[in-house]
C-alpha atoms as a PDB file:
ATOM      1  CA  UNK A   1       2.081  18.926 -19.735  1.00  0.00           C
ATOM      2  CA  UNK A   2       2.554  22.218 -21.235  1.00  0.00           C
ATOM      3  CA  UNK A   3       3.674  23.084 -24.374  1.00  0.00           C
ATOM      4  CA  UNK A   4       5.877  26.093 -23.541  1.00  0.00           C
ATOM      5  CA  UNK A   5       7.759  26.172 -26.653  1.00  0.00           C
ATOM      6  CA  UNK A   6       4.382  26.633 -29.206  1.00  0.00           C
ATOM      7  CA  UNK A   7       3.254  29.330 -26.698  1.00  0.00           C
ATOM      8  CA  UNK A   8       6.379  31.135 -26.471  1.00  0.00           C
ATOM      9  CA  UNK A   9       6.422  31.382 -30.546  1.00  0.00           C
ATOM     10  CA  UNK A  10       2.797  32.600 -31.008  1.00  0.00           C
ATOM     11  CA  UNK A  11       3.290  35.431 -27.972  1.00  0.00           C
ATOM     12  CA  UNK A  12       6.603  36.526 -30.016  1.00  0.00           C
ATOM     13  CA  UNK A  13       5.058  36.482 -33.298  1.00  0.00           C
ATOM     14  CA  UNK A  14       1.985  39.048 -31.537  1.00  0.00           C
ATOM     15  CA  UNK A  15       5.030  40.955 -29.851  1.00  0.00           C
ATOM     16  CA  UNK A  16       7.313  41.294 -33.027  1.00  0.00           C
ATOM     17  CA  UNK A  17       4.359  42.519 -34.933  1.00  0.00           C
ATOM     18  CA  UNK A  18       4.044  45.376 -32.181  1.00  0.00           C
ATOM     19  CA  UNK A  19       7.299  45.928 -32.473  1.00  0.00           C
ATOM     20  CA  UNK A  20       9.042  44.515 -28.932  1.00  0.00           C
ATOM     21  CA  UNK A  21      11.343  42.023 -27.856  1.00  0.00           C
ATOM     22  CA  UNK A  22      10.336  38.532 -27.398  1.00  0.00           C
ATOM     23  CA  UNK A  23      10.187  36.896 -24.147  1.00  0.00           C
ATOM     24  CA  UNK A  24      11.205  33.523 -22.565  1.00  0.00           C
ATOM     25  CA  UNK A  25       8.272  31.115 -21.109  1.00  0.00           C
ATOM     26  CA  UNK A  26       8.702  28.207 -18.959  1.00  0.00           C
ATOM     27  CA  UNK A  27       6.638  26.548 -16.464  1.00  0.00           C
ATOM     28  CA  UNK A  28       7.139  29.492 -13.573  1.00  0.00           C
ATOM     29  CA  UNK A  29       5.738  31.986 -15.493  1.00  0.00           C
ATOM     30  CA  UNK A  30       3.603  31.200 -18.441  1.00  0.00           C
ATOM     31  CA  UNK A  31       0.391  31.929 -16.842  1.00  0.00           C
ATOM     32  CA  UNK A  32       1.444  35.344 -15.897  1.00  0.00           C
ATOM     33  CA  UNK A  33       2.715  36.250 -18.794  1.00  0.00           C
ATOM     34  CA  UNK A  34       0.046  34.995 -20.865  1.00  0.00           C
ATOM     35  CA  UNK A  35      -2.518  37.117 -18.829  1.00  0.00           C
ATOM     36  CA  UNK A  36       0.027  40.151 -19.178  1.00  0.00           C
ATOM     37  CA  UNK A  37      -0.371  39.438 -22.984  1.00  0.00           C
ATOM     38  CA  UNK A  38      -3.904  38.813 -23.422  1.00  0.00           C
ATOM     39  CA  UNK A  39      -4.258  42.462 -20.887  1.00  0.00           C
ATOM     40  CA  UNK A  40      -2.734  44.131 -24.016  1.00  0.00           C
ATOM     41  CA  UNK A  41      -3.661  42.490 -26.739  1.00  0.00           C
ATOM     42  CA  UNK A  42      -7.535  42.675 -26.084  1.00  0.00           C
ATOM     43  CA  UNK A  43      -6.892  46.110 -24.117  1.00  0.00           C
ATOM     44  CA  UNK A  44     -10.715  47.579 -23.086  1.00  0.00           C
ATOM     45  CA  UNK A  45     -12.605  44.459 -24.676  1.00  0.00           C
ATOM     46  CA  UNK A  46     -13.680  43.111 -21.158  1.00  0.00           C
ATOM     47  CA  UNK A  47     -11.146  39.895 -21.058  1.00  0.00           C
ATOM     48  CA  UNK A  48      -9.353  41.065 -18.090  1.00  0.00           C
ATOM     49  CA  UNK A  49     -11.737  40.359 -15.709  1.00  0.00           C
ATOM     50  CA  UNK A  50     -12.759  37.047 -17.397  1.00  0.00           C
ATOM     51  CA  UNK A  51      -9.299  35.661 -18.000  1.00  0.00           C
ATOM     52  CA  UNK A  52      -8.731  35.955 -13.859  1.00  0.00           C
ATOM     53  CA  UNK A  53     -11.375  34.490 -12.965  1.00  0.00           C
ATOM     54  CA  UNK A  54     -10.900  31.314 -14.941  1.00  0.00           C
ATOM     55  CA  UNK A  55      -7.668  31.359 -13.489  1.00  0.00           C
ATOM     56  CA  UNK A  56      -8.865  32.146  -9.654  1.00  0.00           C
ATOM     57  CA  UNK A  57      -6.972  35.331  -9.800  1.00  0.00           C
ATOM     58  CA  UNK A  58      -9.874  37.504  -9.328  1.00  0.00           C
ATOM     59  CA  UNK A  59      -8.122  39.127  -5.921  1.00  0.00           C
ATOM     60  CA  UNK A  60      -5.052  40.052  -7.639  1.00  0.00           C
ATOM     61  CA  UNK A  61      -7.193  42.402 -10.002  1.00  0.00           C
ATOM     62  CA  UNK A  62      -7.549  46.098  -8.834  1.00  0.00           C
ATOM     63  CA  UNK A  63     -10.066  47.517  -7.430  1.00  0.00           C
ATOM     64  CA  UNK A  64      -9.129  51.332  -7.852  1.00  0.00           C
ATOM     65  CA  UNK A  65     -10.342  50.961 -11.824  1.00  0.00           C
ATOM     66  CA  UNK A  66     -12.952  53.425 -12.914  1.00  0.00           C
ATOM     67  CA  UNK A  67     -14.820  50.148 -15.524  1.00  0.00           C
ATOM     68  CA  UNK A  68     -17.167  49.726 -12.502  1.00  0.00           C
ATOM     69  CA  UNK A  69     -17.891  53.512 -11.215  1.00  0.00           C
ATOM     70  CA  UNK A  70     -20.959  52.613  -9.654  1.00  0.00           C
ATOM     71  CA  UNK A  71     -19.557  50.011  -7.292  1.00  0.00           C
ATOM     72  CA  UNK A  72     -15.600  51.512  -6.782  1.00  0.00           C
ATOM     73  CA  UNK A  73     -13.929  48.831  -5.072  1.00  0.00           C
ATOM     74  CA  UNK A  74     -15.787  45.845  -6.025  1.00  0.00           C
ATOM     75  CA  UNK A  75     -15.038  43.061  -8.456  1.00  0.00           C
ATOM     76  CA  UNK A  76     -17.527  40.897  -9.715  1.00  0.00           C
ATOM     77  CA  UNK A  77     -17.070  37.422  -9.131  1.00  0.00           C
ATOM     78  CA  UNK A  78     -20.370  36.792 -11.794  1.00  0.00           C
ATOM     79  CA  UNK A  79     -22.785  38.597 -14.165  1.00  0.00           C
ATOM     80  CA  UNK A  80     -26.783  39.063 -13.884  1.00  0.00           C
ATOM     81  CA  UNK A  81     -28.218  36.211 -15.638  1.00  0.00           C
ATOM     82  CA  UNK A  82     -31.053  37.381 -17.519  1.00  0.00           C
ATOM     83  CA  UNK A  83     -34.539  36.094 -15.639  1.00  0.00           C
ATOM     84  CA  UNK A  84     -35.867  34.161 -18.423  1.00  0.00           C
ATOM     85  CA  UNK A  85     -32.563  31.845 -18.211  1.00  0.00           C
ATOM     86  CA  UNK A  86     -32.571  31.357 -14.623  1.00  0.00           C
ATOM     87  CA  UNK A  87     -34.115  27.630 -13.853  1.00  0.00           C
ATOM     88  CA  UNK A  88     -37.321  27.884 -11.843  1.00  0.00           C
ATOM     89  CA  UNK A  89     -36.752  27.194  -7.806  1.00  0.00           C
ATOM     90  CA  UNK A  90     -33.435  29.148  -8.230  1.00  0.00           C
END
């Protein structure tokens, strides 16, 4: 169980601050608007990416974004690991 009410009030307090309207949640769309938000909010601070993938989202992201130059048209589904914290055998 969700609690749509709570999450409706914190998005409209963020939103009034910025000066918009505040919006309606309810169980058909709180998980798009709450990655709509967070887009926003935390605008060019690297969430985006995270935020669908913990949601299994990752193919509605687009791949026409100039973050990744080097690889246009890709979106990764993890990061390098650094060697020293991979476990040996792996």
């Amino acid at each position: 169980m969700s609690d749509y009410p709570n999450a409706e009030a914190d998005i409209n307090t963020v939103r009034a601050a910025a000066g918009l309207d505040g919006v309606t949640i309810d169980a058909t769309n709180a998980e798009d608007l709450l990655l709509h938000e967070r887009f926003y909010s935390l605008f060019l601070e690297g969430h985006r990416c995270i935020d669908y993938r913990r949601k299994g989202r990752l193919n509605e992201l687009p791949t026409d974004t100039v973050l990744m130059p080097a690889v246009p048209g890709t979106i990764w589904t993890q990061w390098p690991r650094p060697q020293n914290e991979v476990p040996e055998g792996s």
